[in-house]
Structure formats: C-alpha cells, structure tokens
C-alpha atoms as a PDB file:
ATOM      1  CA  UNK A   1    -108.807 -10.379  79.289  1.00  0.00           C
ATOM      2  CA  UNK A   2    -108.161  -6.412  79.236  1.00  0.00           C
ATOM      3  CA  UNK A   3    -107.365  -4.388  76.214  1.00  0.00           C
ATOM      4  CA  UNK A   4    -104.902  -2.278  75.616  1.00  0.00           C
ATOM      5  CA  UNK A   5    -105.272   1.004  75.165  1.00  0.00           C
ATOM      6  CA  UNK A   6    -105.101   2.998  72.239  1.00  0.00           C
ATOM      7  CA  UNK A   7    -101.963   4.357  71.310  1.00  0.00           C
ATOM      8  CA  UNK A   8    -102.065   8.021  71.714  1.00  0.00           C
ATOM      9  CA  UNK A   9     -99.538   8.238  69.249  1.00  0.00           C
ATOM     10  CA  UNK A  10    -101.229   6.257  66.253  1.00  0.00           C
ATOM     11  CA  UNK A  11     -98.869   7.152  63.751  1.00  0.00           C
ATOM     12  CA  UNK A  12     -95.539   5.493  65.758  1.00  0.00           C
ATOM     13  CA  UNK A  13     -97.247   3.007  67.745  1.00  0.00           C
ATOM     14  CA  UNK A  14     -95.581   4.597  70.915  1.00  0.00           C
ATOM     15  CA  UNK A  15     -97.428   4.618  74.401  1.00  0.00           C
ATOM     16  CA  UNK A  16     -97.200   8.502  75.069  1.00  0.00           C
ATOM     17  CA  UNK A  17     -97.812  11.390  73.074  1.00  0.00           C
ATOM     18  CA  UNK A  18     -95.086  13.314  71.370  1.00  0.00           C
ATOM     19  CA  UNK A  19     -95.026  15.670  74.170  1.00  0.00           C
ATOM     20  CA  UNK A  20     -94.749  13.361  76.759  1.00  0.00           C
ATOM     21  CA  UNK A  21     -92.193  11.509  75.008  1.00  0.00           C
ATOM     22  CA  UNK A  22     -90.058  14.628  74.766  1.00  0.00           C
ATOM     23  CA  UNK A  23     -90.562  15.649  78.275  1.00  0.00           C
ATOM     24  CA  UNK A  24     -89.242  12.436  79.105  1.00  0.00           C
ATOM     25  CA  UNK A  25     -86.877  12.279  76.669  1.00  0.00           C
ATOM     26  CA  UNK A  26     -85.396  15.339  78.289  1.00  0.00           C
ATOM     27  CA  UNK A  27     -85.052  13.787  81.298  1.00  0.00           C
ATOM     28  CA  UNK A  28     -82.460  11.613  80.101  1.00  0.00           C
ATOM     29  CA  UNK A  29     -78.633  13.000  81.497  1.00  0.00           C
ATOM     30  CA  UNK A  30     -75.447  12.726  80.179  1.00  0.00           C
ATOM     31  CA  UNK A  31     -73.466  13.697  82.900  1.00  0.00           C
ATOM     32  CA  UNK A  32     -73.437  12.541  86.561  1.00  0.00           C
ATOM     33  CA  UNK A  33     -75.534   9.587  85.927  1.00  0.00           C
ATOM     34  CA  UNK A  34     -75.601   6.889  88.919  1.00  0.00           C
ATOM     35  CA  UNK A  35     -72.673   4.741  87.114  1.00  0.00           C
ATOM     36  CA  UNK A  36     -70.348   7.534  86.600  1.00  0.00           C
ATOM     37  CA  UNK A  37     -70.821   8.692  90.178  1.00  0.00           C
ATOM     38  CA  UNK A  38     -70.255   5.114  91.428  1.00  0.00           C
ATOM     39  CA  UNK A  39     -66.670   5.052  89.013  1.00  0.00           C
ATOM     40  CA  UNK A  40     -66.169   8.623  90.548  1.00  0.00           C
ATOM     41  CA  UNK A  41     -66.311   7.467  94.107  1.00  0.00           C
ATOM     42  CA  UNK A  42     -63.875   4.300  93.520  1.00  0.00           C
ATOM     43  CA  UNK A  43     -61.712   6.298  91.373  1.00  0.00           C
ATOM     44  CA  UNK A  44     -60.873   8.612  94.027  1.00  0.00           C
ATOM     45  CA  UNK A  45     -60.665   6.360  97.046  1.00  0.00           C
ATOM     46  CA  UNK A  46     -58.195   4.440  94.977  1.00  0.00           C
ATOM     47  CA  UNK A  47     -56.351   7.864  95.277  1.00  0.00           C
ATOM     48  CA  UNK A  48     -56.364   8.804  92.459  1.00  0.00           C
ATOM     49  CA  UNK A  49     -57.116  12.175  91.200  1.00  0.00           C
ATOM     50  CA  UNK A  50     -58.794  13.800  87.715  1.00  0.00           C
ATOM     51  CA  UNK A  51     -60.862  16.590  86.402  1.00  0.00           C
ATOM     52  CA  UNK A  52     -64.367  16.127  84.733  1.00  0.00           C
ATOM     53  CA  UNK A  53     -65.708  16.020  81.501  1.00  0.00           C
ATOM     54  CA  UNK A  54     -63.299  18.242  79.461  1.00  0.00           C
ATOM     55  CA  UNK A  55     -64.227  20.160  76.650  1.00  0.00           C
ATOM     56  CA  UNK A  56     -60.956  20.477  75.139  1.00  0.00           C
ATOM     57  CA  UNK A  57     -60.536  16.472  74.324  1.00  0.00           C
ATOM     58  CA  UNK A  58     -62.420  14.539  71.626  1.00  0.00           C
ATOM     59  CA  UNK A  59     -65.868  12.954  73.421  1.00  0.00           C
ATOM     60  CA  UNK A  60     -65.541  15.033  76.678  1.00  0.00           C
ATOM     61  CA  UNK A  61     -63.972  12.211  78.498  1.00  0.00           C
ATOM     62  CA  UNK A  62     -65.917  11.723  81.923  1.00  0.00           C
ATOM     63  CA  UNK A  63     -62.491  11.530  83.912  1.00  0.00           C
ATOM     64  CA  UNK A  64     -59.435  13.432  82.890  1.00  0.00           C
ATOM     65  CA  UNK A  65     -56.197  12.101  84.140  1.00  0.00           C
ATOM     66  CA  UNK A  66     -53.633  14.566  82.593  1.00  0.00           C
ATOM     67  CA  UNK A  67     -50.531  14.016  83.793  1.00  0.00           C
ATOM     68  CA  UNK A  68     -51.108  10.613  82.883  1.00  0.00           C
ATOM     69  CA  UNK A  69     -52.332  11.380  79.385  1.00  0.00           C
ATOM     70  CA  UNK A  70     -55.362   8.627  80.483  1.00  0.00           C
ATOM     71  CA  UNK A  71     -59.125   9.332  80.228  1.00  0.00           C
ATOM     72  CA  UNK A  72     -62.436   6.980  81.531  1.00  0.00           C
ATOM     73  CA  UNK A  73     -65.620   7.367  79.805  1.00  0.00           C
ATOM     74  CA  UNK A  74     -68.757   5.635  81.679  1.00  0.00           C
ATOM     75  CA  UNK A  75     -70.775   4.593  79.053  1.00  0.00           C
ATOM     76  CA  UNK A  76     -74.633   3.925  79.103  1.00  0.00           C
ATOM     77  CA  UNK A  77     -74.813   0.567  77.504  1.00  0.00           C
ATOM     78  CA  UNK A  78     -78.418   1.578  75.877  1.00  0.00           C
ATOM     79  CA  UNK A  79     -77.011   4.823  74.302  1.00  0.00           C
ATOM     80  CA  UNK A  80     -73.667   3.254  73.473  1.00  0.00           C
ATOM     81  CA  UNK A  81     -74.964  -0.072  72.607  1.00  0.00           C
ATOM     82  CA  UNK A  82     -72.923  -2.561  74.594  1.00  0.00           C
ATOM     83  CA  UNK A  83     -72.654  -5.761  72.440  1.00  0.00           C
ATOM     84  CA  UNK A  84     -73.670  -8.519  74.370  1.00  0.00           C
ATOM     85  CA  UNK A  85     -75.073  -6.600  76.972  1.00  0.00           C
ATOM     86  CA  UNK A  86     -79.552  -7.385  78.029  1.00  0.00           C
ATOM     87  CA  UNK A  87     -79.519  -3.286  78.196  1.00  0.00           C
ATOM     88  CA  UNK A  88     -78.648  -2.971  74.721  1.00  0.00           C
ATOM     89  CA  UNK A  89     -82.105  -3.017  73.086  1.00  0.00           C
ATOM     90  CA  UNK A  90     -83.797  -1.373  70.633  1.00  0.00           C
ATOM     91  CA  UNK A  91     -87.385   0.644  71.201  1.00  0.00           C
ATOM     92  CA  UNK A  92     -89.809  -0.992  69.188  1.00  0.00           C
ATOM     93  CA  UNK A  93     -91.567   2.366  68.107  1.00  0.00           C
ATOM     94  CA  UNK A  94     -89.885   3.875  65.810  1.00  0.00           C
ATOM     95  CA  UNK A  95     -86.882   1.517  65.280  1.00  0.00           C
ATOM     96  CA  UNK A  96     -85.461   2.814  61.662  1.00  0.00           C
ATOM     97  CA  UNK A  97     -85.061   6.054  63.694  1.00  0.00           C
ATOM     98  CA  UNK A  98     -83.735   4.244  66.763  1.00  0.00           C
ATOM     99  CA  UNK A  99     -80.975   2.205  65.037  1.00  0.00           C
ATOM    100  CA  UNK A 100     -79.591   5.434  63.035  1.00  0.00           C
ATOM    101  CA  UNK A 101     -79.209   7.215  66.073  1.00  0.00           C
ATOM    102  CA  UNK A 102     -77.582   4.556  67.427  1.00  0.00           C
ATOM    103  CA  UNK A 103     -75.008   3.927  64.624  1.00  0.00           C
ATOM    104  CA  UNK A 104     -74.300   7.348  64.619  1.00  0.00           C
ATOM    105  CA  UNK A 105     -73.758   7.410  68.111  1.00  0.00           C
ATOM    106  CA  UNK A 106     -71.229   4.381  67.597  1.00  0.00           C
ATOM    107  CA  UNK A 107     -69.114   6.043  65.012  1.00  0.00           C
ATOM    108  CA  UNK A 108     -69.160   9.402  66.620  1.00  0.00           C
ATOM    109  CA  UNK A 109     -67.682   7.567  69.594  1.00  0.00           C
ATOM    110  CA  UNK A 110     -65.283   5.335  67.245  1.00  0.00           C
ATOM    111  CA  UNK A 111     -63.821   8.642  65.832  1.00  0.00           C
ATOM    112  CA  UNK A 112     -63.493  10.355  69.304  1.00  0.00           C
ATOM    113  CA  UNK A 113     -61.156   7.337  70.432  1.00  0.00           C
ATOM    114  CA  UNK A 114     -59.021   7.470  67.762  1.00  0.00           C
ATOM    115  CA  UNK A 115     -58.671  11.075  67.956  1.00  0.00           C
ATOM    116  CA  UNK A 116     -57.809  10.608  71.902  1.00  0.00           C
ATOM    117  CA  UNK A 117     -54.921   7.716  70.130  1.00  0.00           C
ATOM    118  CA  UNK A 118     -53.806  10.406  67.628  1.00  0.00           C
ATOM    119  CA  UNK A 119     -53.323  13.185  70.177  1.00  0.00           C
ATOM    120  CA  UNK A 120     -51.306  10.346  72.744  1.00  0.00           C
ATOM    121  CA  UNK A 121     -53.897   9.657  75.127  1.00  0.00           C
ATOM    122  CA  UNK A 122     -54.785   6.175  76.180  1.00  0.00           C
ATOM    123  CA  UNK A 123     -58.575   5.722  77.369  1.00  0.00           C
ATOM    124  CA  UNK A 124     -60.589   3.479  79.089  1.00  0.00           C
ATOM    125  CA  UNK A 125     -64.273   2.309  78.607  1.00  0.00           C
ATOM    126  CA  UNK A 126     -66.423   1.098  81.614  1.00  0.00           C
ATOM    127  CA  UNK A 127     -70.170   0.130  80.293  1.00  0.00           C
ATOM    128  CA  UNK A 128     -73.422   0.600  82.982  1.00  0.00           C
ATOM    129  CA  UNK A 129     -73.548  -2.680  83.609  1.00  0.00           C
ATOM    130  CA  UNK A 130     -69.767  -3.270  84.322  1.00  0.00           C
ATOM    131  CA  UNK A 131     -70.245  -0.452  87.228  1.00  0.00           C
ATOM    132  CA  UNK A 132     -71.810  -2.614  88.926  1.00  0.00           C
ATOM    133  CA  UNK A 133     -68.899  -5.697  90.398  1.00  0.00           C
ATOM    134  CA  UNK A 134     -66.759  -3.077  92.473  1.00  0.00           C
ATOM    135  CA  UNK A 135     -63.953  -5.450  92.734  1.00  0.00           C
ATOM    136  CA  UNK A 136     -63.568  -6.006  88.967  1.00  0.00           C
ATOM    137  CA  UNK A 137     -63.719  -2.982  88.438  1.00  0.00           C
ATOM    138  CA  UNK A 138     -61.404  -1.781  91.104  1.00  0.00           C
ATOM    139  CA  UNK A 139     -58.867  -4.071  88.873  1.00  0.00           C
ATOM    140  CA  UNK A 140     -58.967  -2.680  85.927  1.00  0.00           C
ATOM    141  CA  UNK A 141     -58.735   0.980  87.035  1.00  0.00           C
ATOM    142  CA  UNK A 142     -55.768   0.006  88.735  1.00  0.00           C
ATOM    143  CA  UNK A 143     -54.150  -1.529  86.072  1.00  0.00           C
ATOM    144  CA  UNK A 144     -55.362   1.034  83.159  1.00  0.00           C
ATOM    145  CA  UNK A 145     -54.466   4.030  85.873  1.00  0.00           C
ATOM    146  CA  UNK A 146     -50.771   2.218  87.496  1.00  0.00           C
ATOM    147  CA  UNK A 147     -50.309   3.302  90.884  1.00  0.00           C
ATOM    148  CA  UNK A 148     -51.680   6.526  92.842  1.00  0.00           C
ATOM    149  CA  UNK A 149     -49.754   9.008  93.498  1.00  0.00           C
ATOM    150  CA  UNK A 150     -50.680   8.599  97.642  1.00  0.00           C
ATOM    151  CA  UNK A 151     -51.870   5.963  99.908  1.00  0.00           C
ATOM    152  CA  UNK A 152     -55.575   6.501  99.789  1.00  0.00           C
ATOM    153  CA  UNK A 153     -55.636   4.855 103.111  1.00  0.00           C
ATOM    154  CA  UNK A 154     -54.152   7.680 104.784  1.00  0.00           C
END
C-alpha cells in the first residue's frame, strides 16, 4: 500500500499550497461558463432574444429579457448550493470557511430575487445540472418566457 503524501498545506489539510490554491481558485468564472452558454444557445434558437448580465438589476441576471420584465440566472449548483443536487458538496479542507461562504452566497442571492420581485421582474433559475436534459429544459423556458416574438425556424 502507498502513502499519501504530505500535505503541503499542514495547517488546512488541503492538497496544494496556498498559492496554488489561489491560482486555481482564480480560474474559477462567473460568466460564460459551459451551462450558461448551453441555456444561451437554446434560448436563442427558441427565438427568443435578451441582453447579458446587466449591471443595473439586482444579481446581474445572466439573460435580460426587458420587454418582458423576465430574467434567467444559470446557476453553478456547487457555488449556489443546489439542494438535492450530488454537485452540492462541501470541500473538506477548510469547511467552517466553506459553509460561510456558502450561506452568504445563499442569502446574497435570496435578497437579489426579491429585489428583482420588488422592482416587477419575474426570474427564472436553471441549476448546472438541470442544463443538461435539453428537452426539459426547452419546456420550461418556453413556458417562463411565453411565446417568441418570430418563428425561430425561419
């Protein structure tokens, strides 16, 4: 049997040193990740057509619908912790750290919604893993969205 290897790290337990942990930490994107550019894709060959990630509504919505007064936010289900979900998990260095981040990341996300309700807009959540069953999907855009505006087959 092989041993593991120290921890470079000894003071979290974590495999990587603090610099390599923050390089690839900073790796980590919060725009244009694969399942927002797969929701991006359907969204418009449904035909239907929206602006990106404003900075003048609560959360910077991923899609901005505004003549419908309707927003989509993709989130990760790690970041945004999708109850229920296997990629909701929490590291195991570190985890006091990890789960504040985490419930501050919930209620910061909590208050943005209601903020969108407050100011009229109606919003829709699609998690990582939901990005993934195109035809489900493709449902509930449709009904969150109501009909496009053109015939995307055309």
């Amino acid at each position: 049997m092989g041993q593991l290897a120290p921890s470079p790290n000894p003071y979290t337990g974590d495999t990587l040193s603090p610099e390599k942990r923050s390089e690839r930490m900073s790796r980590v994107r919060n725009k244009d990740t694969k399942p927002e550019l797969f929701v991006r894709r359907l969204v418009h060959a449904l035909g239907y057509r929206y602006r990106l990630h404003s900075d003048s509504l609560p959360g910077h919505p991923d899609l901005v619908f505004s003549a419908r007064n309707r927003v989509i936010f993709v989130h990760g289900c790690f970041w945004h912790r999708h109850q229920g979900c296997a990629l909701n998990r929490t590291p195991k260095s570190r985890p006091d750290f990890w789960v504040s981040k985490f419930e501050r990341n919930v209620m910061r996300d909590e208050a943005n919604l209601q903020r969108l309700l407050d100011l009229g807009w109606r919003f829709l959540i699609v998690w990582e893993c939901q990005a993934r069953d195109n035809d489900t999907l493709r449902m509930r855009i449709t009904e969150f969205l109501g009909p496009a505006k053109r015939d995307p087959g055309k």
